[in-house]
C-alpha atoms as a PDB file:
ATOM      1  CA  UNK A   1     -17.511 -20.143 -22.362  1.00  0.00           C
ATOM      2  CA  UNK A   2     -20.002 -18.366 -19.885  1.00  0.00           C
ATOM      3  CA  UNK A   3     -22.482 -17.980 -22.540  1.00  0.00           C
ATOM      4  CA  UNK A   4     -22.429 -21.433 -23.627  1.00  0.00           C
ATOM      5  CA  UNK A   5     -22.563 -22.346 -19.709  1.00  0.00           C
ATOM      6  CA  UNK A   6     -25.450 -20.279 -19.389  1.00  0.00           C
ATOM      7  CA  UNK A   7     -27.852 -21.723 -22.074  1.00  0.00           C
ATOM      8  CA  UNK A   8     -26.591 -25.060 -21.343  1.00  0.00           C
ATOM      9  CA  UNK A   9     -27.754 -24.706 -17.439  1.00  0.00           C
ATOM     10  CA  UNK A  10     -30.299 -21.664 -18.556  1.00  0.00           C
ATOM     11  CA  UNK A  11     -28.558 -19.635 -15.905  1.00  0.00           C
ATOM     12  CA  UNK A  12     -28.185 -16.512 -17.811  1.00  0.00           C
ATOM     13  CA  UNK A  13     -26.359 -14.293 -17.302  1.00  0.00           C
ATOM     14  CA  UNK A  14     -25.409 -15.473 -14.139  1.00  0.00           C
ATOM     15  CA  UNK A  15     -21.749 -17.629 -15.045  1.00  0.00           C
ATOM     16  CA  UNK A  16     -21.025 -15.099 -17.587  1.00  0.00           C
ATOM     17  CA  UNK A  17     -20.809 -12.299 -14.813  1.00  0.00           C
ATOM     18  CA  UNK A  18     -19.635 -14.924 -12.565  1.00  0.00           C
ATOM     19  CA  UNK A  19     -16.767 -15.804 -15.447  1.00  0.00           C
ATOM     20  CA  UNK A  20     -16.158 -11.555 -15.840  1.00  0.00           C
ATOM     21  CA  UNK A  21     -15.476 -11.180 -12.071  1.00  0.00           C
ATOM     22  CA  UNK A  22     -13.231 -14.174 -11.701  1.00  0.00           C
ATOM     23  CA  UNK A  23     -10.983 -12.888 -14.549  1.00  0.00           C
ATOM     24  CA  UNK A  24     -10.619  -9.696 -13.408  1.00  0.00           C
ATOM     25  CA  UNK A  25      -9.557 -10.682 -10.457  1.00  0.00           C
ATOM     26  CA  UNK A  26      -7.384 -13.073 -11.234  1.00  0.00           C
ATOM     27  CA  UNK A  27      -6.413 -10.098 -13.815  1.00  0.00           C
ATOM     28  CA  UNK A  28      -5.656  -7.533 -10.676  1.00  0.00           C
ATOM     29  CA  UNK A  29      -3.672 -10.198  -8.668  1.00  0.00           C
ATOM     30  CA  UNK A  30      -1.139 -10.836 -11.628  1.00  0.00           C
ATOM     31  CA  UNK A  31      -1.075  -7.033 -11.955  1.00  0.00           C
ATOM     32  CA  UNK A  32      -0.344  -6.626  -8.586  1.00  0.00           C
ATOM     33  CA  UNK A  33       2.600  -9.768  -8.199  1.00  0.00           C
ATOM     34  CA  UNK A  34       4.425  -7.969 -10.895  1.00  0.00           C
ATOM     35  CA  UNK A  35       4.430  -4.516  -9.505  1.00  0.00           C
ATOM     36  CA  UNK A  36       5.557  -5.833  -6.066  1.00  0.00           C
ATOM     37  CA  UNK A  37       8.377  -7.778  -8.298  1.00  0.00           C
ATOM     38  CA  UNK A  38       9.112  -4.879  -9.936  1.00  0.00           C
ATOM     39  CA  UNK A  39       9.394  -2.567  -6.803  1.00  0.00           C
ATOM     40  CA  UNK A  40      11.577  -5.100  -4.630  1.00  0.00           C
ATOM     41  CA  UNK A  41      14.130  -4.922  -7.930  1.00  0.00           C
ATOM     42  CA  UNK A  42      14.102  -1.234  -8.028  1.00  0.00           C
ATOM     43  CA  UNK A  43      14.768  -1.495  -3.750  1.00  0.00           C
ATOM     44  CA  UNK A  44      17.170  -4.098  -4.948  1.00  0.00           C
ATOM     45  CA  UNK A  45      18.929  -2.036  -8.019  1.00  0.00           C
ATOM     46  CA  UNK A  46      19.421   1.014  -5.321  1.00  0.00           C
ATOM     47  CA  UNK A  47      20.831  -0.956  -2.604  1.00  0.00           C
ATOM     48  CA  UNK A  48      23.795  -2.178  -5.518  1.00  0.00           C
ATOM     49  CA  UNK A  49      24.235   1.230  -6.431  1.00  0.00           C
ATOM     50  CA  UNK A  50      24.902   2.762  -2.781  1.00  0.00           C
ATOM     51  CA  UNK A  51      27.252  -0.161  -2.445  1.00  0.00           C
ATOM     52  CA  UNK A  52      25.169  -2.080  -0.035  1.00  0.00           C
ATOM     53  CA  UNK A  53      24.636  -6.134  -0.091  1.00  0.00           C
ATOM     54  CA  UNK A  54      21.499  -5.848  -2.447  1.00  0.00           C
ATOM     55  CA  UNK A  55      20.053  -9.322  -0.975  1.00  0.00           C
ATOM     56  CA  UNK A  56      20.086  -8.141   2.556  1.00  0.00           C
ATOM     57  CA  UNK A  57      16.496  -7.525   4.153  1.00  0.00           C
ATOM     58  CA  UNK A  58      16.913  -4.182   5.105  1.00  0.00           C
ATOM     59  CA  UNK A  59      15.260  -3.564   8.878  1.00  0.00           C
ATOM     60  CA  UNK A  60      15.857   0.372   9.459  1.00  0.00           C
ATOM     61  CA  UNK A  61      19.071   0.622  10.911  1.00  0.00           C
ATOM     62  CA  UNK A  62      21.589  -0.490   8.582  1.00  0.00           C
ATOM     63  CA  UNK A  63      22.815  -3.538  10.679  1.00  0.00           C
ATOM     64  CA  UNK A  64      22.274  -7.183   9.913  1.00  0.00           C
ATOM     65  CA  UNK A  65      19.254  -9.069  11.309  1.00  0.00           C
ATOM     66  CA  UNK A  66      21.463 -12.157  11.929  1.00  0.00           C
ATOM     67  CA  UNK A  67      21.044 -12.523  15.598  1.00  0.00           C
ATOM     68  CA  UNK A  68      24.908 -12.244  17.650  1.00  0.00           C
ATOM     69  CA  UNK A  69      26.750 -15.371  18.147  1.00  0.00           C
ATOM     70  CA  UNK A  70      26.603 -16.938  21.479  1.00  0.00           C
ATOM     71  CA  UNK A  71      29.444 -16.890  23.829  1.00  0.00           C
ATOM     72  CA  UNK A  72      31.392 -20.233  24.664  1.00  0.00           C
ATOM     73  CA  UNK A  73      31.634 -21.013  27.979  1.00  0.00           C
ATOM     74  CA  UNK A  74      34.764 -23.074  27.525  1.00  0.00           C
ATOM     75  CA  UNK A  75      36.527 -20.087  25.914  1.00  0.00           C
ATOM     76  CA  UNK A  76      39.161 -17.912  27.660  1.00  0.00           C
ATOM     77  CA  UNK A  77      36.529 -14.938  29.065  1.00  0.00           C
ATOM     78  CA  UNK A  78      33.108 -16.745  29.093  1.00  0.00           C
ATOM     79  CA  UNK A  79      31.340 -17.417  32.387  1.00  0.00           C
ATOM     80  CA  UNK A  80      32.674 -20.601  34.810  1.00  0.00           C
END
């Protein structure tokens, strides 16, 4: 397609390296998305395996990121 490209707009070999680098990048990023897939399932798989909720976020200390639920006022206890 590049080389067609080329002698059609006698730009050669300009859009045939031009063609090269976009591929191979587009080449790495796929690469890359998959391995980051493919190391969140192995995090994931673990997680299952020691037990733990395997869809949690994990933040460092073992506890929930969900923040703590607020204190009614009107309840027997909360502030007047």
């Amino acid at each position: 397609l590049g080389v067609k490209a080329d002698a059609h707009f006698h730009t050669a070999p300009y859009l045939t390296l031009l063609g090269m680098v976009v591929g191979a990048y587009a080449g790495f990023r796929v690469v890359w998305n998959v391995a980051k897939k493919m190391g969140a399932d192995v995090e994931r798989a673990e997680r299952r395996d020691r037990g733990e909720d395997p869809w949690q976020a994990p933040n460092g200390d073992g506890e929930s990121d969900a923040p703590a639920p607020k204190k009614n006022s009107d309840s027997p206890g909360g502030a007047p």
